[in-house]
N, C-alpha and C. Protein backbone atom coordinates (compact mmCIF):
# COMPACT_ATOMS: atom_id res chain seq x y z
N UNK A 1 0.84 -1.18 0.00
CA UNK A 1 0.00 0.00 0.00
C UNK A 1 0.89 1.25 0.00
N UNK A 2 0.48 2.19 -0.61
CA UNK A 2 0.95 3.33 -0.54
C UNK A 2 0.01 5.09 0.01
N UNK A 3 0.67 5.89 -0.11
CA UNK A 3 -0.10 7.24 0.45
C UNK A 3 -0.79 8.00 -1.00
N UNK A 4 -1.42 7.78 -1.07
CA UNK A 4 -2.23 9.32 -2.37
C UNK A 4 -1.74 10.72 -1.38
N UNK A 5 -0.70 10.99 -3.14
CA UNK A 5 -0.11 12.65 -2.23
C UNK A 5 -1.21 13.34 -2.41
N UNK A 6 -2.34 13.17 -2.66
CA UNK A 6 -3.08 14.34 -3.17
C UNK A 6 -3.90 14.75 -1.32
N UNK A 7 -4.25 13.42 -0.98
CA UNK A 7 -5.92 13.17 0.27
C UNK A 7 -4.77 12.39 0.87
N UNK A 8 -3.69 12.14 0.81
CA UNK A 8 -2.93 10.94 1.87
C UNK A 8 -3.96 9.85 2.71
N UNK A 9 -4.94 9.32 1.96
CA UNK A 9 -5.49 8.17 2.13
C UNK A 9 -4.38 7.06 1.76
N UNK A 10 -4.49 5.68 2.37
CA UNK A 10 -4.02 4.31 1.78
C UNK A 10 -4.78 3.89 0.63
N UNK A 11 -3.94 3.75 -0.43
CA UNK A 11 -4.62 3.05 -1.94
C UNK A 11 -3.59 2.24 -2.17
N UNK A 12 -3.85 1.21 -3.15
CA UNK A 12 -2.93 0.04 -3.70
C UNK A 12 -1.49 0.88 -4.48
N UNK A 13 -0.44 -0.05 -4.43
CA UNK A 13 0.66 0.36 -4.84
C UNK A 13 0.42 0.50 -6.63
N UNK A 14 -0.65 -0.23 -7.20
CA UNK A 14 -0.26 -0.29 -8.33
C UNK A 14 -1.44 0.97 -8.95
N UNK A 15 -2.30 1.47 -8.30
CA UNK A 15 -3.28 2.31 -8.43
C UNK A 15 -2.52 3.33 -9.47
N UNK A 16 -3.55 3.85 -10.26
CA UNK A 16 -2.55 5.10 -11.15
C UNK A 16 -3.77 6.16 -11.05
N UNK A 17 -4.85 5.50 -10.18
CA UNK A 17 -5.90 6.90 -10.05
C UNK A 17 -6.57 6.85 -8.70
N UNK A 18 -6.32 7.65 -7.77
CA UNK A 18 -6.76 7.52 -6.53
C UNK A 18 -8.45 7.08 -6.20
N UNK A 19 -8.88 6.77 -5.88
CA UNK A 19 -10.18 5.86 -5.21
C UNK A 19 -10.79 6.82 -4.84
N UNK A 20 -10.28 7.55 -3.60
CA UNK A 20 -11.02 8.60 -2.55
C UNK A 20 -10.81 9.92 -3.19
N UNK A 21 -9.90 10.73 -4.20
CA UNK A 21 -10.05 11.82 -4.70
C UNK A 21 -9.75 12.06 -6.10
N UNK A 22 -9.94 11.06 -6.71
CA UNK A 22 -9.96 11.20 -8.14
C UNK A 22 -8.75 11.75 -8.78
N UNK A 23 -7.48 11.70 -7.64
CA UNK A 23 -6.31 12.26 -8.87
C UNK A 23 -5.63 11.11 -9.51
N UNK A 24 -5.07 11.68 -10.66
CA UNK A 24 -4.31 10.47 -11.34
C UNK A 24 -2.71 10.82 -10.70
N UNK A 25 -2.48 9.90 -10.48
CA UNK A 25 -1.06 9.44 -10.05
C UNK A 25 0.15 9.07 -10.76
N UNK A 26 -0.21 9.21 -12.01
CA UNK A 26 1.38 8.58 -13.12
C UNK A 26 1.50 9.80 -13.85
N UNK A 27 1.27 11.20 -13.23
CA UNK A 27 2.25 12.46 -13.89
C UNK A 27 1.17 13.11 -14.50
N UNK A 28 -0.45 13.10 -14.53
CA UNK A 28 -0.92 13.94 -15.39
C UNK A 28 -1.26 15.18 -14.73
N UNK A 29 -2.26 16.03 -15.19
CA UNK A 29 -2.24 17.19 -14.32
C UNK A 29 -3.18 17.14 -13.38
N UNK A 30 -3.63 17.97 -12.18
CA UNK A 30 -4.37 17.85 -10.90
C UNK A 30 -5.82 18.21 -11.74
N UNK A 31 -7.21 17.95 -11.53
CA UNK A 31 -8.23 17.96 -12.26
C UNK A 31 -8.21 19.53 -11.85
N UNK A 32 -9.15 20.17 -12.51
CA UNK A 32 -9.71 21.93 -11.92
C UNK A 32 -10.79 21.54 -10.92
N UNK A 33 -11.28 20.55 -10.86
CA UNK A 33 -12.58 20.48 -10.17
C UNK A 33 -11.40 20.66 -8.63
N UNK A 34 -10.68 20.10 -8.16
CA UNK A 34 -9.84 19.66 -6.91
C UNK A 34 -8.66 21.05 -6.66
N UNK A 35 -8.61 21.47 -7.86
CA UNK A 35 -7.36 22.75 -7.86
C UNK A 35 -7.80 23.79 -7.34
N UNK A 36 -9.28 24.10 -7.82
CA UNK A 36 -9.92 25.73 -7.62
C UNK A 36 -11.47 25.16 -7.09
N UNK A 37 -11.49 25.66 -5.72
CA UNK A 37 -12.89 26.03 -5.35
C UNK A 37 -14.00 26.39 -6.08
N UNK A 38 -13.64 27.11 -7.07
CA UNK A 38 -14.40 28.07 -7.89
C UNK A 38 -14.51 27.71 -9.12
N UNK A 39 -14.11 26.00 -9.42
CA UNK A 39 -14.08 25.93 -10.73
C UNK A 39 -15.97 26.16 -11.65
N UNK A 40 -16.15 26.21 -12.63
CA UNK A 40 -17.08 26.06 -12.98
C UNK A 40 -16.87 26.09 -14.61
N UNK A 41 -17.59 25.65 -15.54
CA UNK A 41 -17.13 25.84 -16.82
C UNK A 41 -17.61 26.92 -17.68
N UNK A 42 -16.60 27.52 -17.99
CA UNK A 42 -17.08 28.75 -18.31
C UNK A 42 -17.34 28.53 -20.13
N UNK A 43 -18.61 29.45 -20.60
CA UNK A 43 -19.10 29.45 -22.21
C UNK A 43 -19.58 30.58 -22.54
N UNK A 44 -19.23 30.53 -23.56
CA UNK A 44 -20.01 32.20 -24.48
C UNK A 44 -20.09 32.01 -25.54
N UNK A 45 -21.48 32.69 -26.09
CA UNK A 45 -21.87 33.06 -27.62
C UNK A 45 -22.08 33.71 -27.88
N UNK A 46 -22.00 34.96 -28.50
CA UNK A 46 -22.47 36.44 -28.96
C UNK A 46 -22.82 36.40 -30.31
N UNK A 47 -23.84 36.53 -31.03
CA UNK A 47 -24.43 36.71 -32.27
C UNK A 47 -23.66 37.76 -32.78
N UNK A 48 -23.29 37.72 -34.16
CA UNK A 48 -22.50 38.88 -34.85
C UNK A 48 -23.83 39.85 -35.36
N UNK A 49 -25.39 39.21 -35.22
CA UNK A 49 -25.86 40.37 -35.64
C UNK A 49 -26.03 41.06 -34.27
N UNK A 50 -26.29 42.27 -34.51
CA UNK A 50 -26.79 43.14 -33.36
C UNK A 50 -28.25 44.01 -33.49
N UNK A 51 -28.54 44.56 -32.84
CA UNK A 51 -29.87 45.19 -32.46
C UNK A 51 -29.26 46.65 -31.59
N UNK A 52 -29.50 47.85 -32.00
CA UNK A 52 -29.50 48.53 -30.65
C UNK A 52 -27.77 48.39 -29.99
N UNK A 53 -26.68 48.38 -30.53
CA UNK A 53 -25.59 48.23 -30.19
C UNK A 53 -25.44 46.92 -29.11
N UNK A 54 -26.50 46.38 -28.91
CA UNK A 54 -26.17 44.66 -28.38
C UNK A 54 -26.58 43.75 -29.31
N UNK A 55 -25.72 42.55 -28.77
CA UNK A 55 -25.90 41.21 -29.57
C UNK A 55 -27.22 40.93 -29.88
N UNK A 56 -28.09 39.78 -30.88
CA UNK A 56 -29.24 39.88 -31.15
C UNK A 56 -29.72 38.71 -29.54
N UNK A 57 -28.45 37.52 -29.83
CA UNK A 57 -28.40 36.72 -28.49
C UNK A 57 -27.10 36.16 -27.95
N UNK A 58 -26.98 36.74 -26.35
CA UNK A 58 -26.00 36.37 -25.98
C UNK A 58 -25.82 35.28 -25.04
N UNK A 59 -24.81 34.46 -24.90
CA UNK A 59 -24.68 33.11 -24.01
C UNK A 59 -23.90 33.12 -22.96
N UNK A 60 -23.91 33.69 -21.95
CA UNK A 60 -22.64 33.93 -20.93
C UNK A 60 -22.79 33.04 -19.51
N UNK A 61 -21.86 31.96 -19.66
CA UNK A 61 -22.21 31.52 -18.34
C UNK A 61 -20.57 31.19 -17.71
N UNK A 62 -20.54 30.89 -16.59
CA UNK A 62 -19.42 30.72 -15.74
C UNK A 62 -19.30 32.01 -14.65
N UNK A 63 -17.67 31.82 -14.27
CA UNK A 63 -16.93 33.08 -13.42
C UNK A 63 -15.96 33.48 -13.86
N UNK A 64 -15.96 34.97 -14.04
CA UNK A 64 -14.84 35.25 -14.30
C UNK A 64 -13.35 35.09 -13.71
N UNK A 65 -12.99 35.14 -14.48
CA UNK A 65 -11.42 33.87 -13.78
C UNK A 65 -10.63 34.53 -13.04
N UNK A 66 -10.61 36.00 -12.86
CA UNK A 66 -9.77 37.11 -11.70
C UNK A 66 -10.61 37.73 -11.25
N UNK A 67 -11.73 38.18 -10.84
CA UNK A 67 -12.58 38.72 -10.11
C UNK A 67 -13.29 37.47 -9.73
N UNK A 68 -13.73 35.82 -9.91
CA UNK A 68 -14.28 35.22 -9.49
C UNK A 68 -15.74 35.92 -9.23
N UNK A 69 -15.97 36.46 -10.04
CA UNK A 69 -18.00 36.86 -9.57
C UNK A 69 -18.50 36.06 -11.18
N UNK A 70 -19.73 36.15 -11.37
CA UNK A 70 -20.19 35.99 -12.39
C UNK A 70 -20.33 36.03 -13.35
N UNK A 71 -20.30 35.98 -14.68
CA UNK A 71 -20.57 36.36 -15.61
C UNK A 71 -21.40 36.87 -16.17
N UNK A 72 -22.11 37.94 -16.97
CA UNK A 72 -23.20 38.75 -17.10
C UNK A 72 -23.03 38.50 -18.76
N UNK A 73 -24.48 38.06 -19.10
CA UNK A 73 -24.68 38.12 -20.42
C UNK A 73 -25.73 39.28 -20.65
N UNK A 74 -25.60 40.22 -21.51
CA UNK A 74 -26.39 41.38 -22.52
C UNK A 74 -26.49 41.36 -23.96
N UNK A 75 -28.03 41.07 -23.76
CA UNK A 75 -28.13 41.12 -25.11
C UNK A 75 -29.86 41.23 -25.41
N UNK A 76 -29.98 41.26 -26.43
CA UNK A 76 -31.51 41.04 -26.57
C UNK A 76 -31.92 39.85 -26.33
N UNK A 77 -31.78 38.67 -26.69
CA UNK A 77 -31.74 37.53 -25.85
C UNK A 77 -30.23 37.29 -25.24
N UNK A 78 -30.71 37.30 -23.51
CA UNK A 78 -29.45 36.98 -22.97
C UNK A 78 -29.82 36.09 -22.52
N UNK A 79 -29.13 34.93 -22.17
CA UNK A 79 -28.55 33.24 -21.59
C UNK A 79 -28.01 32.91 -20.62
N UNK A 80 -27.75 33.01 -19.39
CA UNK A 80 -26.72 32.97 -18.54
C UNK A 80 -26.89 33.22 -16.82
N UNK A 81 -25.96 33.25 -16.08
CA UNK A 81 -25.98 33.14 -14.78
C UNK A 81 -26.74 34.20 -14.39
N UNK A 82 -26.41 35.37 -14.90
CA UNK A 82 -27.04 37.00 -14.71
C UNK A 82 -27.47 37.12 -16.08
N UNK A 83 -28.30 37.27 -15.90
CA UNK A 83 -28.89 37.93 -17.66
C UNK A 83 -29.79 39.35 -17.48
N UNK A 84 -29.27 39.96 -18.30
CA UNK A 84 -29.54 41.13 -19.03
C UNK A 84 -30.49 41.69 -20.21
N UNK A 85 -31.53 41.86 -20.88
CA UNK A 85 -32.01 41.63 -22.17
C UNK A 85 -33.52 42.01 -22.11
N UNK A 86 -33.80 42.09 -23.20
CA UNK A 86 -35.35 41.90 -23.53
C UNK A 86 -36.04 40.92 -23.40
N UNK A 87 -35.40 39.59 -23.90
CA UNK A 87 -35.57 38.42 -23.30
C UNK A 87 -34.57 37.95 -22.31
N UNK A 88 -34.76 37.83 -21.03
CA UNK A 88 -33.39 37.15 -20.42
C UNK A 88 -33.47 35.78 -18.97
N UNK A 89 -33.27 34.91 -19.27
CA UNK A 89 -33.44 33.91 -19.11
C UNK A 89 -32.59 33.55 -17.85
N UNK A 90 -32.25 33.02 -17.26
CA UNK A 90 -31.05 32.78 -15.86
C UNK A 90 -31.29 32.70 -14.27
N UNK A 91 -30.60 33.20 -13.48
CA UNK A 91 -30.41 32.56 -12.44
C UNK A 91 -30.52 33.90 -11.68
N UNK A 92 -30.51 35.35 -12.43
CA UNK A 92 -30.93 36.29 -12.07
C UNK A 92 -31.03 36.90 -13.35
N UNK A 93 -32.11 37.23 -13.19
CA UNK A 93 -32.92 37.62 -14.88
C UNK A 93 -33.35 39.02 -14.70
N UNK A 94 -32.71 39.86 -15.55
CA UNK A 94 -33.40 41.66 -15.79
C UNK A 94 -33.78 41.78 -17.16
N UNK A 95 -34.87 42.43 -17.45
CA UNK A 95 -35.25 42.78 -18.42
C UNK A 95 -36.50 42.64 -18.77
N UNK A 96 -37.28 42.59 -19.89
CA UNK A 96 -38.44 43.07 -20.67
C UNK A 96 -39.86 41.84 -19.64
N UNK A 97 -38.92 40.85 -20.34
CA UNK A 97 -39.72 39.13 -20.16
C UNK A 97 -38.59 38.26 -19.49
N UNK A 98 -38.37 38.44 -18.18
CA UNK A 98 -37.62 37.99 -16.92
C UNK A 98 -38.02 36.63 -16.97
N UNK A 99 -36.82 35.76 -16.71
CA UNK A 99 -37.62 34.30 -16.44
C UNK A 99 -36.38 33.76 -15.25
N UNK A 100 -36.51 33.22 -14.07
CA UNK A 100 -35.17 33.06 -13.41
C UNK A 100 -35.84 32.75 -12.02
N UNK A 101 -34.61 32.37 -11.60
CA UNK A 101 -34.45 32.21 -9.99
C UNK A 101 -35.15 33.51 -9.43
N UNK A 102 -34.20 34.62 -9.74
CA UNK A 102 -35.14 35.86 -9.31
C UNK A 102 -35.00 36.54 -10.69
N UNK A 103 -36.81 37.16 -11.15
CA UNK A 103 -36.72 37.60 -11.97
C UNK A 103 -37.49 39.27 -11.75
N UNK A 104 -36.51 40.12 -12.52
CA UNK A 104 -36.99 41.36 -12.26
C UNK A 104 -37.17 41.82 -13.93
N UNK A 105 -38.68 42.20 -13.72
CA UNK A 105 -39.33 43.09 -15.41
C UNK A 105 -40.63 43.40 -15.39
N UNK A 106 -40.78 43.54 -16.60
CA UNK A 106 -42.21 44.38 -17.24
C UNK A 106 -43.26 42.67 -16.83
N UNK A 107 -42.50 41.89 -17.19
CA UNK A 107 -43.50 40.39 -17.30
C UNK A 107 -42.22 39.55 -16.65
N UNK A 108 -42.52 39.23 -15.34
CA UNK A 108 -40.99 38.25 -14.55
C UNK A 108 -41.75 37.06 -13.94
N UNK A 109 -41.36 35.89 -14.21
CA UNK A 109 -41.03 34.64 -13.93
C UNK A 109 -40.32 34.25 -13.01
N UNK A 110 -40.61 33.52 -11.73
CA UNK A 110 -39.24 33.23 -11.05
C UNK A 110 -39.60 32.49 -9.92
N UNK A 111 -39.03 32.07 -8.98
CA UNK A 111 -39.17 31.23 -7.73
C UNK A 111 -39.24 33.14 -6.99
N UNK A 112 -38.50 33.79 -7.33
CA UNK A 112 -38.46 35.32 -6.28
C UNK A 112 -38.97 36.43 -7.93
N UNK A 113 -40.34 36.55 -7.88
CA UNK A 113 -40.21 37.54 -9.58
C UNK A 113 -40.97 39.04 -9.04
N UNK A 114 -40.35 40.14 -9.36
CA UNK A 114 -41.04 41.24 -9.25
C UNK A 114 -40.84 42.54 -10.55
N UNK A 115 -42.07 42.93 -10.75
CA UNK A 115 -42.46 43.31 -12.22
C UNK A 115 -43.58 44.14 -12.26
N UNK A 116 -44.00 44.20 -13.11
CA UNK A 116 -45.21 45.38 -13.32
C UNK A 116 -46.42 44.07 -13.54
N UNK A 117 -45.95 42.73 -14.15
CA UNK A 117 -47.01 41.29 -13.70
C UNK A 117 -45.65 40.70 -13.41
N UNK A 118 -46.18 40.18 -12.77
CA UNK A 118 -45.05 38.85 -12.01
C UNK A 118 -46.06 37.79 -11.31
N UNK A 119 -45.52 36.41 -11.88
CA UNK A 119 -45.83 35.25 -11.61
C UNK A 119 -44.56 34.26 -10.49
N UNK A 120 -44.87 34.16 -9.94
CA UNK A 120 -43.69 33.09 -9.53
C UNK A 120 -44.17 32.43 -7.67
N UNK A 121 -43.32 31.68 -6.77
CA UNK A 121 -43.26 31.24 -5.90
C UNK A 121 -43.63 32.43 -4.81
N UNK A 122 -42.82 33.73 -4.96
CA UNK A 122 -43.35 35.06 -4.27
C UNK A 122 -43.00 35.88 -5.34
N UNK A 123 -44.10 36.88 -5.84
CA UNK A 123 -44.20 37.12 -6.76
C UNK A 123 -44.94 38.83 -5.68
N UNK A 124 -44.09 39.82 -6.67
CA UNK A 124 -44.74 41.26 -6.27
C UNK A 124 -44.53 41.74 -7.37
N UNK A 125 -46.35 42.14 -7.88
CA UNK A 125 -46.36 42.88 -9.16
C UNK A 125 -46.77 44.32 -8.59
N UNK A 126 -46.56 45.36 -9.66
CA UNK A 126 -47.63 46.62 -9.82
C UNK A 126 -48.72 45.92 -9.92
N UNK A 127 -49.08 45.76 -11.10
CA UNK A 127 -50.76 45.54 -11.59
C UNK A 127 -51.17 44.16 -11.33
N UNK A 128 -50.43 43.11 -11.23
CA UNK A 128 -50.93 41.85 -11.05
C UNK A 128 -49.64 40.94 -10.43
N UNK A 129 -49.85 40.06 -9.21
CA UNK A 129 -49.28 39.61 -8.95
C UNK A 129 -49.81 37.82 -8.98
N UNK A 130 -49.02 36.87 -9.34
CA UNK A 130 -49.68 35.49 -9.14
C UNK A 130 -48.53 34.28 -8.54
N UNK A 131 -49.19 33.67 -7.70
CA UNK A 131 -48.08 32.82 -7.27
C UNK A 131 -48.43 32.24 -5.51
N UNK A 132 -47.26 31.36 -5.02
CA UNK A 132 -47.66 31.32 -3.63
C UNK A 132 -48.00 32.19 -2.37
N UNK A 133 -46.87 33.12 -2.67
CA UNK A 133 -46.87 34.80 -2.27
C UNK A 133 -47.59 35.75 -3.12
N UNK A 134 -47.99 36.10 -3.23
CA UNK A 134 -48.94 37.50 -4.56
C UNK A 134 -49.52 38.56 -3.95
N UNK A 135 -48.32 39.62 -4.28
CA UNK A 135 -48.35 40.94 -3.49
C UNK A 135 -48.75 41.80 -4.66
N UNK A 136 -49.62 42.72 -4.93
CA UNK A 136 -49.85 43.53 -5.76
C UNK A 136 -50.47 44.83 -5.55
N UNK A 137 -50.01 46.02 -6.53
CA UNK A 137 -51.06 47.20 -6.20
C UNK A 137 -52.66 47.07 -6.73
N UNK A 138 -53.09 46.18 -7.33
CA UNK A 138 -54.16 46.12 -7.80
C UNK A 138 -54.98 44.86 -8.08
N UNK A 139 -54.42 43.61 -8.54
CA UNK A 139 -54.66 42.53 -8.57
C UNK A 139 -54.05 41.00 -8.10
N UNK A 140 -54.26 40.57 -7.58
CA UNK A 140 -53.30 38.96 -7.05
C UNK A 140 -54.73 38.15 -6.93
N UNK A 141 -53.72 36.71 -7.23
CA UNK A 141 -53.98 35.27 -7.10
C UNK A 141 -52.87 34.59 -6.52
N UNK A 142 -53.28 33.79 -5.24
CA UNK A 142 -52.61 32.96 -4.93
C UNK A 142 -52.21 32.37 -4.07
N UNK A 143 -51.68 31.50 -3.18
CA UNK A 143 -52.51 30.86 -1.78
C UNK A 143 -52.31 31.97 -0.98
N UNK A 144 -51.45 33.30 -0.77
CA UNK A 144 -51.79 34.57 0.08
C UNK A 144 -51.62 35.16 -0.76
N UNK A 145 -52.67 36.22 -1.50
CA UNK A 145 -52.21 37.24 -2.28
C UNK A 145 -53.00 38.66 -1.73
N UNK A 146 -52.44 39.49 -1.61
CA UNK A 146 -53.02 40.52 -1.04
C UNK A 146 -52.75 41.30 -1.97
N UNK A 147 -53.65 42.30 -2.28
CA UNK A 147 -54.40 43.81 -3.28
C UNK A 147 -55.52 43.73 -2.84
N UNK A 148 -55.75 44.82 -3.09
CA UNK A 148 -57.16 45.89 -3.38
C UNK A 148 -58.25 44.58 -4.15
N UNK A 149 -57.88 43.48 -5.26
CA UNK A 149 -58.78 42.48 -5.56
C UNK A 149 -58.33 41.52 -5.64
N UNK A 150 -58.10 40.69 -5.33
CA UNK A 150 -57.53 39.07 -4.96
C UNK A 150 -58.46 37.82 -4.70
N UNK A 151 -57.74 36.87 -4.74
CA UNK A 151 -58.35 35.30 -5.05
C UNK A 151 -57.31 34.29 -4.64
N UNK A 152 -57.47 34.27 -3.40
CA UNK A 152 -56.31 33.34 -3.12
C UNK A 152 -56.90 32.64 -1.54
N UNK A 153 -56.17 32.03 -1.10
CA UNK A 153 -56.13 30.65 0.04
C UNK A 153 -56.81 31.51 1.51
N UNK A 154 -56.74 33.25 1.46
CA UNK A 154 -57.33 33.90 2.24
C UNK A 154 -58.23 34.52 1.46
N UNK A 155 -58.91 34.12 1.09
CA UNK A 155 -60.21 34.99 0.41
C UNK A 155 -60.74 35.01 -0.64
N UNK A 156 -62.02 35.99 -1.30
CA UNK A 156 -62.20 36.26 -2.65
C UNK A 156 -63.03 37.25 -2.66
N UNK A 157 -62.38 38.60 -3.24
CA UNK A 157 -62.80 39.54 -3.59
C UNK A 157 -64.23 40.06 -4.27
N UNK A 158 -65.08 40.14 -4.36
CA UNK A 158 -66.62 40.12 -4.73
C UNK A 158 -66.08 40.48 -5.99
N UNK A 159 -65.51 41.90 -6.21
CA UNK A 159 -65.65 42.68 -7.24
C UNK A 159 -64.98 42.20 -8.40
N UNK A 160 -63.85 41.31 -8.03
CA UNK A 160 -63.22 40.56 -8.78
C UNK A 160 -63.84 39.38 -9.30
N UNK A 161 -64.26 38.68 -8.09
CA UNK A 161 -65.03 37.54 -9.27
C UNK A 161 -65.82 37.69 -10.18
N UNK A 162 -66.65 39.37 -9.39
CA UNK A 162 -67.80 39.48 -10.74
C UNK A 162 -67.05 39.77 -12.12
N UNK A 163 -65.82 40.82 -11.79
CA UNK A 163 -65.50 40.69 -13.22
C UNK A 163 -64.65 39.43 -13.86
N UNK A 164 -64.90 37.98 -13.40
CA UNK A 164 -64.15 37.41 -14.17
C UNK A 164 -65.07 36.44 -14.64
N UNK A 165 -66.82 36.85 -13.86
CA UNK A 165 -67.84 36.10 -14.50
C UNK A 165 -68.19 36.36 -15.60
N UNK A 166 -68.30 38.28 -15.58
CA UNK A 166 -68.45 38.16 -16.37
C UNK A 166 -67.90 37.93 -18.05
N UNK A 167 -66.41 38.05 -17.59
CA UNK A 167 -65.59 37.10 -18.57
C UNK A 167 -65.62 35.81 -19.53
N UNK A 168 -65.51 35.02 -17.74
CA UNK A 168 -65.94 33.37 -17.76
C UNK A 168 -66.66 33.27 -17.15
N UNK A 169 -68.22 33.57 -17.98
CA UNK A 169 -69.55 32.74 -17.42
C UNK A 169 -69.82 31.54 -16.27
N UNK A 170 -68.73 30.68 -16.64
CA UNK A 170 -68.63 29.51 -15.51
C UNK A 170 -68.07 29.63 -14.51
N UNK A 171 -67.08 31.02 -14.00
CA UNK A 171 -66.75 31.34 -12.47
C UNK A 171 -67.60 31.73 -11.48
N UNK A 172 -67.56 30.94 -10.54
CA UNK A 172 -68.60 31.14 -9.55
C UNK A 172 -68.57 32.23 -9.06
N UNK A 173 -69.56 32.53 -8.77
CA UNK A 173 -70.06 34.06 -7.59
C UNK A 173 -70.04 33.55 -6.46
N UNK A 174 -69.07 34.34 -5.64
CA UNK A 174 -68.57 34.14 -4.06
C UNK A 174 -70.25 34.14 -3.22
């Protein structure tokens, strides 16, 4: 038996890849996953057309490799950890049509979305809020949604249902 210089665990003498930490042992290089805390794989795509002096769609994901923060994609469609855009898609989403972990816009999507409508897990719109949380200046749905007219797990607004009877004929009157 011998020592893995990497984890100084006991592994077999003839081992050429450690058991308990995955390094190889006959001279190759240390993996990135084991080297850097911070590894992550970093990708990008930027469309050569543009819109408005940004890309039409951009792809930015990883960390930047000397500041270690995030990467920020901008674009009209942006892609990525932080996104930026008209459309922007990610893990923190700004722009037009927000879709994300937390999404902030005109129309946001998200487990955390706040917008002028916002749908999500807690969701705070201006005009309409929908979701488990649904905070709004004027309208919410959702198991607590509080506004001025709401439909959710505490209540139902008279004035609201009437107008959504008379919409959809088949919604009941409270």
């Amino acid at each position: 038996m011998k020592t893995c210089p990497y984890c100084a665990e006991e592994i077999q003498d003839a081992a050429v890849k450690c058991r308990y930490c995955g390094e190889w042992l006959d001279g190759r290089p240390r993996s990135a996953v084991i080297a850097s805390p911070y590894y992550y794989p970093n990708y990008e795509y930027r469309s050569k057309v543009e819109l408005f002096g940004l890309p039409l769609i951009h792809i930015n994901n990883g960390y930047d490799s000397e500041t270690m923060r995030p990467r920020v994609a901008k674009g009209i469609i942006a892609i990525g950890n932080v996104a930026l855009g008209v459309l922007a898609i990610g893990g923190v989403a700004l722009g037009g049509l927000a879709l994300g972990g937390l999404g902030l816009g005109v129309l946001a999507f998200g487990g955390l979305s706040l917008g002028l409508f916002a749908v999500g897990g807690g969701a705070f719109g201006i005009l309409f809020a929908g979701g488990g949380l649904a905070i709004s200046t004027l309208y919410a749905v959702g198991g607590l949604a509080l506004a001025p007219h709401f439909i959710g797990g505490n209540g139902i607004d008279p004035q609201l249902a009437q107008l959504l009877h008379r919409f959809l004929p088949g919604f009941p009157l409270p």
